[in-house]
PDBML (XML) file of the C-alpha atoms, coordinates in Angstrom:
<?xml version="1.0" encoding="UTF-8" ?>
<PDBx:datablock datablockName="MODEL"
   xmlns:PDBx="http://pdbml.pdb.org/schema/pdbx-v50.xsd"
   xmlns:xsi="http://www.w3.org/2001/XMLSchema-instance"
   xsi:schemaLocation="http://pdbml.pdb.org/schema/pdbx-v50.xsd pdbx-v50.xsd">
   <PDBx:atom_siteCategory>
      <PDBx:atom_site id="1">
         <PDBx:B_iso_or_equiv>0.00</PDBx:B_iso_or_equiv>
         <PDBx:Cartn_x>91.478</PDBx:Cartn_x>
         <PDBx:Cartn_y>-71.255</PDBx:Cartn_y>
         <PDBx:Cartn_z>1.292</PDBx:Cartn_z>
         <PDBx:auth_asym_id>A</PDBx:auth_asym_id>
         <PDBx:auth_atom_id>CA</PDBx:auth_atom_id>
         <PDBx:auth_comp_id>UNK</PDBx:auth_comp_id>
         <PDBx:auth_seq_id>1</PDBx:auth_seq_id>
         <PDBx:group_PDB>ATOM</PDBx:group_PDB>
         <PDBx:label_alt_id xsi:nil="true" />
         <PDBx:label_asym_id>A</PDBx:label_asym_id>
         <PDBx:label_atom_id>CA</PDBx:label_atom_id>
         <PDBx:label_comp_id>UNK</PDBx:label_comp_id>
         <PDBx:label_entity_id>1</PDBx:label_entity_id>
         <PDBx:label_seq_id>1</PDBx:label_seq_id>
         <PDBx:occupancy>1.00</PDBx:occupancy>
         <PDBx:pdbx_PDB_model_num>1</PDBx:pdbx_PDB_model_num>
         <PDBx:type_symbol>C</PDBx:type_symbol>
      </PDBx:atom_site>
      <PDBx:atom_site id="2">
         <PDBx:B_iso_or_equiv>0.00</PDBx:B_iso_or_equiv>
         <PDBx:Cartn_x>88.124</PDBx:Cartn_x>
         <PDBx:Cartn_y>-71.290</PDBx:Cartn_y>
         <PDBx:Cartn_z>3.548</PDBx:Cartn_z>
         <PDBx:auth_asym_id>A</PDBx:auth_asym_id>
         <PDBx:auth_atom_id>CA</PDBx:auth_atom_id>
         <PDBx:auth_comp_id>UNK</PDBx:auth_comp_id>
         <PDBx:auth_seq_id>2</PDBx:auth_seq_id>
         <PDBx:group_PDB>ATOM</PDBx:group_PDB>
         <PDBx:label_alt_id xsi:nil="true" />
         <PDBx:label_asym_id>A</PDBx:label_asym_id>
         <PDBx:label_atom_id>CA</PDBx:label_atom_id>
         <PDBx:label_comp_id>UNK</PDBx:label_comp_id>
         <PDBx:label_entity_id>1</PDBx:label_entity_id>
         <PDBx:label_seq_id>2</PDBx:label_seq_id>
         <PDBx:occupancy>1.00</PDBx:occupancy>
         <PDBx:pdbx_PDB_model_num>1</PDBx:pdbx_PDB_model_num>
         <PDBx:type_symbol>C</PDBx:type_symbol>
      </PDBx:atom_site>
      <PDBx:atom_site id="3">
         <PDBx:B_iso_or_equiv>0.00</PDBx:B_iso_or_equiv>
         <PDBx:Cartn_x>86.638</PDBx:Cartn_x>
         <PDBx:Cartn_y>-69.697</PDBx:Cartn_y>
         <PDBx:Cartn_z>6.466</PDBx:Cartn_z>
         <PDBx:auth_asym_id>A</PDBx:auth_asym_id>
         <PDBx:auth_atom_id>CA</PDBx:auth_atom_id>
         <PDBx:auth_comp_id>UNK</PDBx:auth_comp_id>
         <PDBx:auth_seq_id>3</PDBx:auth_seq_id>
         <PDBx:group_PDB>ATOM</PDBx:group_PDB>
         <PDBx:label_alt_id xsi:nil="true" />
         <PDBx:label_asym_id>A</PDBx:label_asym_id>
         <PDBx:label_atom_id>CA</PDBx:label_atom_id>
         <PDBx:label_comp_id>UNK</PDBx:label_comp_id>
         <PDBx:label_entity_id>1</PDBx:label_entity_id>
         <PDBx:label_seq_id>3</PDBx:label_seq_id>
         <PDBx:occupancy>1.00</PDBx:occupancy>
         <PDBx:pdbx_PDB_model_num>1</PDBx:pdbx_PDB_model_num>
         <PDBx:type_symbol>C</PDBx:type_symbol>
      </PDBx:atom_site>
      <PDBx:atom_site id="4">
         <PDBx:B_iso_or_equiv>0.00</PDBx:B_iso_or_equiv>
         <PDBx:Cartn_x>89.556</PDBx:Cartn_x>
         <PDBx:Cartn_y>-69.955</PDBx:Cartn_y>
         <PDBx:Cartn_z>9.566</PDBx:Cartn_z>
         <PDBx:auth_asym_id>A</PDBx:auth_asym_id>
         <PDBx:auth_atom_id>CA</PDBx:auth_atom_id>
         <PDBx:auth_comp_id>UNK</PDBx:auth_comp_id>
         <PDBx:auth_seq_id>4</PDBx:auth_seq_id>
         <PDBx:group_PDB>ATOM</PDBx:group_PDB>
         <PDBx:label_alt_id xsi:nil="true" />
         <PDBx:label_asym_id>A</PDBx:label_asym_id>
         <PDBx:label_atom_id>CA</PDBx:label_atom_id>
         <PDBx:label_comp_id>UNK</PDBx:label_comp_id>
         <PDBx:label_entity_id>1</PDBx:label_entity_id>
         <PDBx:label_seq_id>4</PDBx:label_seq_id>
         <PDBx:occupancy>1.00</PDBx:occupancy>
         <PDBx:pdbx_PDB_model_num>1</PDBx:pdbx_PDB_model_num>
         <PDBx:type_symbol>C</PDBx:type_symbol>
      </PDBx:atom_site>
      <PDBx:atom_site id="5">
         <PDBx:B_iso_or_equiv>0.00</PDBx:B_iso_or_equiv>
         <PDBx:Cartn_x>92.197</PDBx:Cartn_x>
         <PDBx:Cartn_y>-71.169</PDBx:Cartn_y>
         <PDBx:Cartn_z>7.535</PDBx:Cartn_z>
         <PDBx:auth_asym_id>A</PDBx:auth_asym_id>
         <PDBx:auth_atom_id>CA</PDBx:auth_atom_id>
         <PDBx:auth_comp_id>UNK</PDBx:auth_comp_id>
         <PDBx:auth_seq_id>5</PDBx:auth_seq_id>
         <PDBx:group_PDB>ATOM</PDBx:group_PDB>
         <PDBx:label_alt_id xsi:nil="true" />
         <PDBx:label_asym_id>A</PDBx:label_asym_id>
         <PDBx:label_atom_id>CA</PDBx:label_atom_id>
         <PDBx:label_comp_id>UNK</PDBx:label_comp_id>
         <PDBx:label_entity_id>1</PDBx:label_entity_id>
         <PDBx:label_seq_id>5</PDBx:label_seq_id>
         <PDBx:occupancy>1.00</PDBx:occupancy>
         <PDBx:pdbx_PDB_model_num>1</PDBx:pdbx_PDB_model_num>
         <PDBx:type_symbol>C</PDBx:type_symbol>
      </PDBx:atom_site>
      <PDBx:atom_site id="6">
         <PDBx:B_iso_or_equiv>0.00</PDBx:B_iso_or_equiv>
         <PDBx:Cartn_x>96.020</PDBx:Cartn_x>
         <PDBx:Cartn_y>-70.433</PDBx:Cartn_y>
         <PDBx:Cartn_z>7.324</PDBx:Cartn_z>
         <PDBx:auth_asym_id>A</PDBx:auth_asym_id>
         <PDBx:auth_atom_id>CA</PDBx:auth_atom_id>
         <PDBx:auth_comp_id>UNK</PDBx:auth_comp_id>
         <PDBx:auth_seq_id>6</PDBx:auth_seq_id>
         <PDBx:group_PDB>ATOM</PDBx:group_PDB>
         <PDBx:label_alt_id xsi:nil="true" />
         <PDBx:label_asym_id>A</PDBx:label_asym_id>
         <PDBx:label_atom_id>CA</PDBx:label_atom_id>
         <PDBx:label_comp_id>UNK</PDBx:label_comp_id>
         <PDBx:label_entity_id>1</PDBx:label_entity_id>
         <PDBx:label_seq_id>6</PDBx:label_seq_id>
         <PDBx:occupancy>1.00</PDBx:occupancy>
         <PDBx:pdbx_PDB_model_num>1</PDBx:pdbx_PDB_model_num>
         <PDBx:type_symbol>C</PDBx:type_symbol>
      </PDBx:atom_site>
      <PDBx:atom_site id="7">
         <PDBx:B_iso_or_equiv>0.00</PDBx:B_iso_or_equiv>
         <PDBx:Cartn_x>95.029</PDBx:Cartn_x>
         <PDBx:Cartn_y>-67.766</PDBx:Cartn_y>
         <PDBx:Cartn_z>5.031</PDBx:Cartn_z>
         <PDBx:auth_asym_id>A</PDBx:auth_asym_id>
         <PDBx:auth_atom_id>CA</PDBx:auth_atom_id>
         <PDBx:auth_comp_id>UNK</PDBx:auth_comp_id>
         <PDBx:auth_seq_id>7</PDBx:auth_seq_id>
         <PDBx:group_PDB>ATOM</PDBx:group_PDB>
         <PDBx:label_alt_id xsi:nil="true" />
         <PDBx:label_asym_id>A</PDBx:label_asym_id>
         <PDBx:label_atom_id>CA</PDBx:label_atom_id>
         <PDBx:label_comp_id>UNK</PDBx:label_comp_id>
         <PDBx:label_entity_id>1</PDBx:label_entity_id>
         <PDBx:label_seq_id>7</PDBx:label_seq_id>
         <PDBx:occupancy>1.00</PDBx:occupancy>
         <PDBx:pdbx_PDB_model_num>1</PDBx:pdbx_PDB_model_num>
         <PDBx:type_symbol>C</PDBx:type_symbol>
      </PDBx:atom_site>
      <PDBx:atom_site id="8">
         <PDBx:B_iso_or_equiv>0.00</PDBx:B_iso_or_equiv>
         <PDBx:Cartn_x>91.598</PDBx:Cartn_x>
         <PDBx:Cartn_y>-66.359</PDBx:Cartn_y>
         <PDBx:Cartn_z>6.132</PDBx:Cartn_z>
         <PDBx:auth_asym_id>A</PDBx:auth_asym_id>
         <PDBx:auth_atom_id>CA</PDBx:auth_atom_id>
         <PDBx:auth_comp_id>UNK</PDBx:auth_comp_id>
         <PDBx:auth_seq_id>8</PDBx:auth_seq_id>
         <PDBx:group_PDB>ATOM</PDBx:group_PDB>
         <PDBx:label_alt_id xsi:nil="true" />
         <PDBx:label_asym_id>A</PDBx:label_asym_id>
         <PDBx:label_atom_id>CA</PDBx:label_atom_id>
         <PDBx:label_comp_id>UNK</PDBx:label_comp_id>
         <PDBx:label_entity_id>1</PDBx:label_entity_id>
         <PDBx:label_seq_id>8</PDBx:label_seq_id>
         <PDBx:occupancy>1.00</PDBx:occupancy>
         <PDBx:pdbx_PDB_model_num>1</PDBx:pdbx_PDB_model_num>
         <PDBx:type_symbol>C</PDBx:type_symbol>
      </PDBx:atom_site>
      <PDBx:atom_site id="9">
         <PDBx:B_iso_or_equiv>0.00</PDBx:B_iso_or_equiv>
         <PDBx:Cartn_x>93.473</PDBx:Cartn_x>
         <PDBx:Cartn_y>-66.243</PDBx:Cartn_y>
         <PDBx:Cartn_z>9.523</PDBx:Cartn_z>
         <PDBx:auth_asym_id>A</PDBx:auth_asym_id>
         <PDBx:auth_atom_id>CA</PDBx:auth_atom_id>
         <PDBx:auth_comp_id>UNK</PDBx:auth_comp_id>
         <PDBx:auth_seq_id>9</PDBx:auth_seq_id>
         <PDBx:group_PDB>ATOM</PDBx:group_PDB>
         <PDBx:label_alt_id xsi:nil="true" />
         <PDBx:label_asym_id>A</PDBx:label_asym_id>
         <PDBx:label_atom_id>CA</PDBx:label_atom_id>
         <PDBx:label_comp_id>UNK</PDBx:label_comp_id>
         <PDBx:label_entity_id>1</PDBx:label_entity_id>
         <PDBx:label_seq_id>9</PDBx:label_seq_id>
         <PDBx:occupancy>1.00</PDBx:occupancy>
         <PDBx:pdbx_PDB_model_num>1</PDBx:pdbx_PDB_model_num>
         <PDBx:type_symbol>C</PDBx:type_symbol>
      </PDBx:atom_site>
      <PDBx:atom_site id="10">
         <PDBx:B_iso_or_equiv>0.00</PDBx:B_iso_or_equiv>
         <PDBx:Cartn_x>96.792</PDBx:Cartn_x>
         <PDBx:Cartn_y>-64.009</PDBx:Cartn_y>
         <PDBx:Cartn_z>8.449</PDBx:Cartn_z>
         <PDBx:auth_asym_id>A</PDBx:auth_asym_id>
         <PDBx:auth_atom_id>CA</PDBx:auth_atom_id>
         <PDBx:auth_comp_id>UNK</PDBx:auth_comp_id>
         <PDBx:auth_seq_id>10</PDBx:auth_seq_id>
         <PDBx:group_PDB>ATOM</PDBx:group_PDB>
         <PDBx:label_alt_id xsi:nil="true" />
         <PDBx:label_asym_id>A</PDBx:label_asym_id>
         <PDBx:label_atom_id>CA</PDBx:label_atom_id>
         <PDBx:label_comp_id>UNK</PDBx:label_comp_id>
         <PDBx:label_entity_id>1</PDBx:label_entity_id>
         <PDBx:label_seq_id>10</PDBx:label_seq_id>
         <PDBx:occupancy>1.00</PDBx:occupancy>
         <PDBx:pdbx_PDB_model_num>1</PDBx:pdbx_PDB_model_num>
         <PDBx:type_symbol>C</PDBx:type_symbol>
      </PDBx:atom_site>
      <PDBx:atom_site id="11">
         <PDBx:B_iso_or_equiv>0.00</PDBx:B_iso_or_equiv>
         <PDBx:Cartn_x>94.616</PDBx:Cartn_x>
         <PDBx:Cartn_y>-62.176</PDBx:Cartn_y>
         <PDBx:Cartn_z>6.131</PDBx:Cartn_z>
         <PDBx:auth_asym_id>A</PDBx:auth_asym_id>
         <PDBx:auth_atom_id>CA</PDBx:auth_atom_id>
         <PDBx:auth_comp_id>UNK</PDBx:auth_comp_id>
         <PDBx:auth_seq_id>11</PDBx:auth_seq_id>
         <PDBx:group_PDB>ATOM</PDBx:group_PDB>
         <PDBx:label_alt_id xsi:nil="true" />
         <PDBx:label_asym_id>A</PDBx:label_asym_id>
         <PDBx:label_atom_id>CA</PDBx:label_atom_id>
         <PDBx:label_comp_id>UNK</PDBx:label_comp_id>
         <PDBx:label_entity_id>1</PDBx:label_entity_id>
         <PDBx:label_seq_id>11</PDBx:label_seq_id>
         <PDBx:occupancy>1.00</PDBx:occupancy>
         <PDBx:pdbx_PDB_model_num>1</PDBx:pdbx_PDB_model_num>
         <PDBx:type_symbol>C</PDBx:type_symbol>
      </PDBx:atom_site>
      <PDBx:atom_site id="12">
         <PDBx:B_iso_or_equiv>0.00</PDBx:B_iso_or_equiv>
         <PDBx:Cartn_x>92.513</PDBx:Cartn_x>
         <PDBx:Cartn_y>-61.042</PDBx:Cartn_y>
         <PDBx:Cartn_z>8.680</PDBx:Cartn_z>
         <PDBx:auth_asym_id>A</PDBx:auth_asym_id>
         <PDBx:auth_atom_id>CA</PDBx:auth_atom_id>
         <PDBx:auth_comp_id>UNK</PDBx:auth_comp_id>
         <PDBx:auth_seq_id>12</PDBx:auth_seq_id>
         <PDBx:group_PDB>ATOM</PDBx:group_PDB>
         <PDBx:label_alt_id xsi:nil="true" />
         <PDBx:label_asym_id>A</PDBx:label_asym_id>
         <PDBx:label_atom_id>CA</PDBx:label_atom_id>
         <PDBx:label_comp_id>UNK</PDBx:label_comp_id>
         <PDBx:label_entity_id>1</PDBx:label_entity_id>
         <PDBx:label_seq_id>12</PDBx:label_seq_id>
         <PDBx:occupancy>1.00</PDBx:occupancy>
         <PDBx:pdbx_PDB_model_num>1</PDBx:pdbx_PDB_model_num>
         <PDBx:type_symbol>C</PDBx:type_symbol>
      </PDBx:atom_site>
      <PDBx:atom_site id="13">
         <PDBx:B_iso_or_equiv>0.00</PDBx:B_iso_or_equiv>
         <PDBx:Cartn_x>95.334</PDBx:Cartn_x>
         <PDBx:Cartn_y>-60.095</PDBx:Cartn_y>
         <PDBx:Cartn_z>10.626</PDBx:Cartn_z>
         <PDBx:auth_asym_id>A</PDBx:auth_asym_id>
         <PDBx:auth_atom_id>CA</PDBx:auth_atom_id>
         <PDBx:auth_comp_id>UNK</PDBx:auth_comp_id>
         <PDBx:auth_seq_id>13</PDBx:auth_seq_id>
         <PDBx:group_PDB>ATOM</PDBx:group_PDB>
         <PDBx:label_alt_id xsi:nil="true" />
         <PDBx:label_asym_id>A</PDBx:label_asym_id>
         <PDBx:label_atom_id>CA</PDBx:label_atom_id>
         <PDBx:label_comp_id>UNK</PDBx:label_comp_id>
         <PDBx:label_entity_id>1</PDBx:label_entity_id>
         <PDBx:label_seq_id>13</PDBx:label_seq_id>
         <PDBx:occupancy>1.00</PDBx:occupancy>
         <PDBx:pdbx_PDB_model_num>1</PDBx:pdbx_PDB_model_num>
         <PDBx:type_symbol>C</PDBx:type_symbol>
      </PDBx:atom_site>
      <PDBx:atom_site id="14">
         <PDBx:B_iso_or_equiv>0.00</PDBx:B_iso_or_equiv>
         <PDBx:Cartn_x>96.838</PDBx:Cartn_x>
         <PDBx:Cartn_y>-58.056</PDBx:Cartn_y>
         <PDBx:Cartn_z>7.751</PDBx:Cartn_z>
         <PDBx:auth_asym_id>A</PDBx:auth_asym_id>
         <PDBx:auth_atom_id>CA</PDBx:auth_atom_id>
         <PDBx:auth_comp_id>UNK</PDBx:auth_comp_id>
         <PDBx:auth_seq_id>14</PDBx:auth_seq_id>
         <PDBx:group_PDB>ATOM</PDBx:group_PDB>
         <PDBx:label_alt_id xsi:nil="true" />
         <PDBx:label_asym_id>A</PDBx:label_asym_id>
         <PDBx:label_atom_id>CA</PDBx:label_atom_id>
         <PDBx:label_comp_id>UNK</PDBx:label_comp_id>
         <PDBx:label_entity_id>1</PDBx:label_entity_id>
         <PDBx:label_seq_id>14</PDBx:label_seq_id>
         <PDBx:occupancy>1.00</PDBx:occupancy>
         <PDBx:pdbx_PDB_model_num>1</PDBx:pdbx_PDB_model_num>
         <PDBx:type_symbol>C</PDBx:type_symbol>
      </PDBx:atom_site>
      <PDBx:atom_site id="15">
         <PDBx:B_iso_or_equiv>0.00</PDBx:B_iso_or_equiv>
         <PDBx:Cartn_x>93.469</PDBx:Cartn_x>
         <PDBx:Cartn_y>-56.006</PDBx:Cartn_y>
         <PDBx:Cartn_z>7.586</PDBx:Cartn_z>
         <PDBx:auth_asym_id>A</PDBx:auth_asym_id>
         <PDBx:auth_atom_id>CA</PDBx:auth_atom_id>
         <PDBx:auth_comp_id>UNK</PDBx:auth_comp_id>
         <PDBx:auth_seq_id>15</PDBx:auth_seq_id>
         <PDBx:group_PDB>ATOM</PDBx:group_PDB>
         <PDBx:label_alt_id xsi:nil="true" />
         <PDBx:label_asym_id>A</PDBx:label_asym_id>
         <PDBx:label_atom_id>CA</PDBx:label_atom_id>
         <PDBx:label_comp_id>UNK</PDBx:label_comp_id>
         <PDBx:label_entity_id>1</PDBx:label_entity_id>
         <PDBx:label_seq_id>15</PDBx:label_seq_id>
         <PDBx:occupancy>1.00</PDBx:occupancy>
         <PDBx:pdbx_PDB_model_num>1</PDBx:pdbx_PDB_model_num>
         <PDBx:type_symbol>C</PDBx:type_symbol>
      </PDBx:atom_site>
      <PDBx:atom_site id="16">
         <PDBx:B_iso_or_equiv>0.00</PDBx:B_iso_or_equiv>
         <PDBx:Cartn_x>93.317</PDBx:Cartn_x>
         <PDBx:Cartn_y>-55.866</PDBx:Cartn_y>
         <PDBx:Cartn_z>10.997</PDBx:Cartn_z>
         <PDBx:auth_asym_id>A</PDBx:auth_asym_id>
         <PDBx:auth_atom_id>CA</PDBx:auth_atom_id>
         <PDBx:auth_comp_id>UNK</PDBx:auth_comp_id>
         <PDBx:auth_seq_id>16</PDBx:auth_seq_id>
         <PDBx:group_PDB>ATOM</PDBx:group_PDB>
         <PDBx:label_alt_id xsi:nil="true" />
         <PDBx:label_asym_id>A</PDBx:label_asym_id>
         <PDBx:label_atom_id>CA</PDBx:label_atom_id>
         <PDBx:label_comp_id>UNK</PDBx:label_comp_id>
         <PDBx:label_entity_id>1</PDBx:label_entity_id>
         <PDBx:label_seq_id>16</PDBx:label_seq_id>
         <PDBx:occupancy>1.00</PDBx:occupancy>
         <PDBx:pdbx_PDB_model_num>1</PDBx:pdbx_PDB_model_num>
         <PDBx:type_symbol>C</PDBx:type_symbol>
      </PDBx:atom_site>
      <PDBx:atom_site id="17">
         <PDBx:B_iso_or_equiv>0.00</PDBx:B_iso_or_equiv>
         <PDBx:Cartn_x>96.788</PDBx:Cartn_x>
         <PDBx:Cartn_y>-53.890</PDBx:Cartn_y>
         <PDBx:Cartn_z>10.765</PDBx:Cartn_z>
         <PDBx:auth_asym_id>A</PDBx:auth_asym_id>
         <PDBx:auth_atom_id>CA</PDBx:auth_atom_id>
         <PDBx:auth_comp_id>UNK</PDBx:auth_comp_id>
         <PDBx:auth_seq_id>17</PDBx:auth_seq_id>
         <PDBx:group_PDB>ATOM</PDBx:group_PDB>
         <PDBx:label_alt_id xsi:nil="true" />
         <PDBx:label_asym_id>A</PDBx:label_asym_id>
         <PDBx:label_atom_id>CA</PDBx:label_atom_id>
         <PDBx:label_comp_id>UNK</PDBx:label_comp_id>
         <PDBx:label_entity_id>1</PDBx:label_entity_id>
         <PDBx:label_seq_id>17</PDBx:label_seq_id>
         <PDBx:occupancy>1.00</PDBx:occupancy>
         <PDBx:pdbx_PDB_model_num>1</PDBx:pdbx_PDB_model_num>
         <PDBx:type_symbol>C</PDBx:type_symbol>
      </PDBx:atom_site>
      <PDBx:atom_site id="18">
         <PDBx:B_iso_or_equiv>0.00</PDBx:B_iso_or_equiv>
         <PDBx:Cartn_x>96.755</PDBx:Cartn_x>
         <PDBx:Cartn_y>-51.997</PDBx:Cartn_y>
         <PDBx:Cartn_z>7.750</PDBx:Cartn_z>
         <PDBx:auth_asym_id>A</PDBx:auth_asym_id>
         <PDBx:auth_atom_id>CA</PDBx:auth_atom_id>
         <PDBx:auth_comp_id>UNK</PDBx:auth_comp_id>
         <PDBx:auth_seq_id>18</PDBx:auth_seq_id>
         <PDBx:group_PDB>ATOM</PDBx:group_PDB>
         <PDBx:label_alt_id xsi:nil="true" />
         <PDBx:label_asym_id>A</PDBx:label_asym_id>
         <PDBx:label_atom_id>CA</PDBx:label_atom_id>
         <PDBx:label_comp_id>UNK</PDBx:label_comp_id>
         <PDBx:label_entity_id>1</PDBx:label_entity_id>
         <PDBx:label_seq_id>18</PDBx:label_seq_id>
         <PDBx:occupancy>1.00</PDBx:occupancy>
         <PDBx:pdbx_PDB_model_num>1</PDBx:pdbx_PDB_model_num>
         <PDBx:type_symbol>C</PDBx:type_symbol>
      </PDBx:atom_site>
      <PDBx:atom_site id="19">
         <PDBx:B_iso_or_equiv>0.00</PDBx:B_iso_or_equiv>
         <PDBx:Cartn_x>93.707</PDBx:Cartn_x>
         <PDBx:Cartn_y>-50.521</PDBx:Cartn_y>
         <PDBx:Cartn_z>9.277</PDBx:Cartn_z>
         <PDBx:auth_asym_id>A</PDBx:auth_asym_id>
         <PDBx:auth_atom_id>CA</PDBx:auth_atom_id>
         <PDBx:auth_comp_id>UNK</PDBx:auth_comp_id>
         <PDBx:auth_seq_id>19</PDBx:auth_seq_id>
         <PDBx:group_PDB>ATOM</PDBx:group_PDB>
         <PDBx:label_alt_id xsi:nil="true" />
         <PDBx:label_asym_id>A</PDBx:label_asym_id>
         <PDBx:label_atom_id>CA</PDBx:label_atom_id>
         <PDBx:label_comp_id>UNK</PDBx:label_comp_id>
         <PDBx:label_entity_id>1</PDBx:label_entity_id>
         <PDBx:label_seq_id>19</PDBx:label_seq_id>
         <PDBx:occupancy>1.00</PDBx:occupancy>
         <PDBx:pdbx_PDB_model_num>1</PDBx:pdbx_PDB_model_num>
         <PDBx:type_symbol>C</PDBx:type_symbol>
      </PDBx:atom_site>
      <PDBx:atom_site id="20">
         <PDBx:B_iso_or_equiv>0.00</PDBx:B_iso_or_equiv>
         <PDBx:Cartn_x>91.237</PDBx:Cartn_x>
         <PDBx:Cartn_y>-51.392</PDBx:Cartn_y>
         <PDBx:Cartn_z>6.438</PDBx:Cartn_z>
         <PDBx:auth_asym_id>A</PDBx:auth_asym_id>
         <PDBx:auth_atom_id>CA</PDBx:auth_atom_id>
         <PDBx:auth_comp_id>UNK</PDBx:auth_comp_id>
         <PDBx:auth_seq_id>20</PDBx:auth_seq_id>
         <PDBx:group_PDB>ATOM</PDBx:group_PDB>
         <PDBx:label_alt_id xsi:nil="true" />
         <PDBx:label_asym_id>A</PDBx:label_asym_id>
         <PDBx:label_atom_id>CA</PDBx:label_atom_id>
         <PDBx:label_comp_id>UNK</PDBx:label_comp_id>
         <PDBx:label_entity_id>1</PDBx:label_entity_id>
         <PDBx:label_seq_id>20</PDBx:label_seq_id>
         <PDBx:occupancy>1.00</PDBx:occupancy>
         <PDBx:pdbx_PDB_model_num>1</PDBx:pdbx_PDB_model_num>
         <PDBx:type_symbol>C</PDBx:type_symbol>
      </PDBx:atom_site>
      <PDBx:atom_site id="21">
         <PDBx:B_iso_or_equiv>0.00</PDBx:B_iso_or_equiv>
         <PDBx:Cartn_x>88.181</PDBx:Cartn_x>
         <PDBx:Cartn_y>-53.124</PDBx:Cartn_y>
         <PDBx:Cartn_z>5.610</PDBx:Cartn_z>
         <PDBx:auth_asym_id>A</PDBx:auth_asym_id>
         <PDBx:auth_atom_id>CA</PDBx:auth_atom_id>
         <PDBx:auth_comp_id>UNK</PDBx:auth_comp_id>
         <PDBx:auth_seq_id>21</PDBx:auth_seq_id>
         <PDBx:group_PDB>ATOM</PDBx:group_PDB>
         <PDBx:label_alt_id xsi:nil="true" />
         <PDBx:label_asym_id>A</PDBx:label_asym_id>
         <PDBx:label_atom_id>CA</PDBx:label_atom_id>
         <PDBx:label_comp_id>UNK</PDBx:label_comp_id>
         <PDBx:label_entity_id>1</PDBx:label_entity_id>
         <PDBx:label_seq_id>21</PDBx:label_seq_id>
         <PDBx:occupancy>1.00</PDBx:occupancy>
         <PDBx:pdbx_PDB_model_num>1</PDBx:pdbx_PDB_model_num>
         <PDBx:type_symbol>C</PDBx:type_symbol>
      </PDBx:atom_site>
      <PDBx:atom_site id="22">
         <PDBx:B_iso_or_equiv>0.00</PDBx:B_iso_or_equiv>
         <PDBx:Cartn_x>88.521</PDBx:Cartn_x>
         <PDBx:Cartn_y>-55.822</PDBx:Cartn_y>
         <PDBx:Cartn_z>2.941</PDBx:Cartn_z>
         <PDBx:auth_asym_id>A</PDBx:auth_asym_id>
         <PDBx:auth_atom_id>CA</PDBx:auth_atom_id>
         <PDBx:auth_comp_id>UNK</PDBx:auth_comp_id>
         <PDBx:auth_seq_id>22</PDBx:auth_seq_id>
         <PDBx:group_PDB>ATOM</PDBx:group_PDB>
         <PDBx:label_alt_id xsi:nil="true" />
         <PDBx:label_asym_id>A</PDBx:label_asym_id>
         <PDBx:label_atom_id>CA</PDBx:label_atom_id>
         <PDBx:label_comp_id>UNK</PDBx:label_comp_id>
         <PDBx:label_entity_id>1</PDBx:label_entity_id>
         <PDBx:label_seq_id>22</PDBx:label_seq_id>
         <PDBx:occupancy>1.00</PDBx:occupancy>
         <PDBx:pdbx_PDB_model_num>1</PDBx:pdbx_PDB_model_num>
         <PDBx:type_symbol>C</PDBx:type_symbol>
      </PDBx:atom_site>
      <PDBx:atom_site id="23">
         <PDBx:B_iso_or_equiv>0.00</PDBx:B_iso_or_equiv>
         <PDBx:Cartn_x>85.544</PDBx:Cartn_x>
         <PDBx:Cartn_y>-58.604</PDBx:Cartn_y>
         <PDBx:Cartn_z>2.048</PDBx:Cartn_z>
         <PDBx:auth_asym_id>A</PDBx:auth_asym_id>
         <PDBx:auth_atom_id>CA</PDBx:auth_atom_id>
         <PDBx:auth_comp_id>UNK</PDBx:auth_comp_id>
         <PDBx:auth_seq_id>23</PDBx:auth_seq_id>
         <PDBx:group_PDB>ATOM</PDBx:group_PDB>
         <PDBx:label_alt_id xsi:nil="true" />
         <PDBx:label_asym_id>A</PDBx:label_asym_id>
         <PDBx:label_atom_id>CA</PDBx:label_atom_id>
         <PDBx:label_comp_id>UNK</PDBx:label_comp_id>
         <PDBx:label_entity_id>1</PDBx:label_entity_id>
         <PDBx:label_seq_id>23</PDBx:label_seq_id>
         <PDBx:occupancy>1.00</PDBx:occupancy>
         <PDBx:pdbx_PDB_model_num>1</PDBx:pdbx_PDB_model_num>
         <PDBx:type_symbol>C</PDBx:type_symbol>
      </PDBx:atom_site>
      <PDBx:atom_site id="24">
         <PDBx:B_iso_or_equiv>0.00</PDBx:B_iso_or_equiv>
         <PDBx:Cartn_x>86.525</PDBx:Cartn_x>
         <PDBx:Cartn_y>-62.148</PDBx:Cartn_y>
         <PDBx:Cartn_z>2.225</PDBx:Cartn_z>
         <PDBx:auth_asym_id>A</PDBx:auth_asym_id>
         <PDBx:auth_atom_id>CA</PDBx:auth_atom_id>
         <PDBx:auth_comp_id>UNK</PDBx:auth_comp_id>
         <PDBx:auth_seq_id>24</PDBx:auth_seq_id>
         <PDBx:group_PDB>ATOM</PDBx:group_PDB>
         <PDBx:label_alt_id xsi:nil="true" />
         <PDBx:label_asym_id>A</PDBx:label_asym_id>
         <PDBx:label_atom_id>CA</PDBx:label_atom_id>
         <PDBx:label_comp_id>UNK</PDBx:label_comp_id>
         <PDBx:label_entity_id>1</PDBx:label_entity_id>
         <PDBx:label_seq_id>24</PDBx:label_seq_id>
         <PDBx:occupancy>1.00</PDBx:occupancy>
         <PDBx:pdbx_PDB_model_num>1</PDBx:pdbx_PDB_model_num>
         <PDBx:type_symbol>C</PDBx:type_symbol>
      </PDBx:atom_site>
   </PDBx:atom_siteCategory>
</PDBx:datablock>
């Protein structure tokens, strides 16, 4: 929903954990 949002903040954290690369 835009750069450092709710979103764009737990998605990040999802790649982060699934261990892969994903564009935004």
């Amino acid at each position: 929903t835009g750069f450092f949002g709710e979103v764009h903040v737990r998605s990040e954290a999802f790649v982060d954990t699934a261990g892969i690369d994903a564009r935004h």
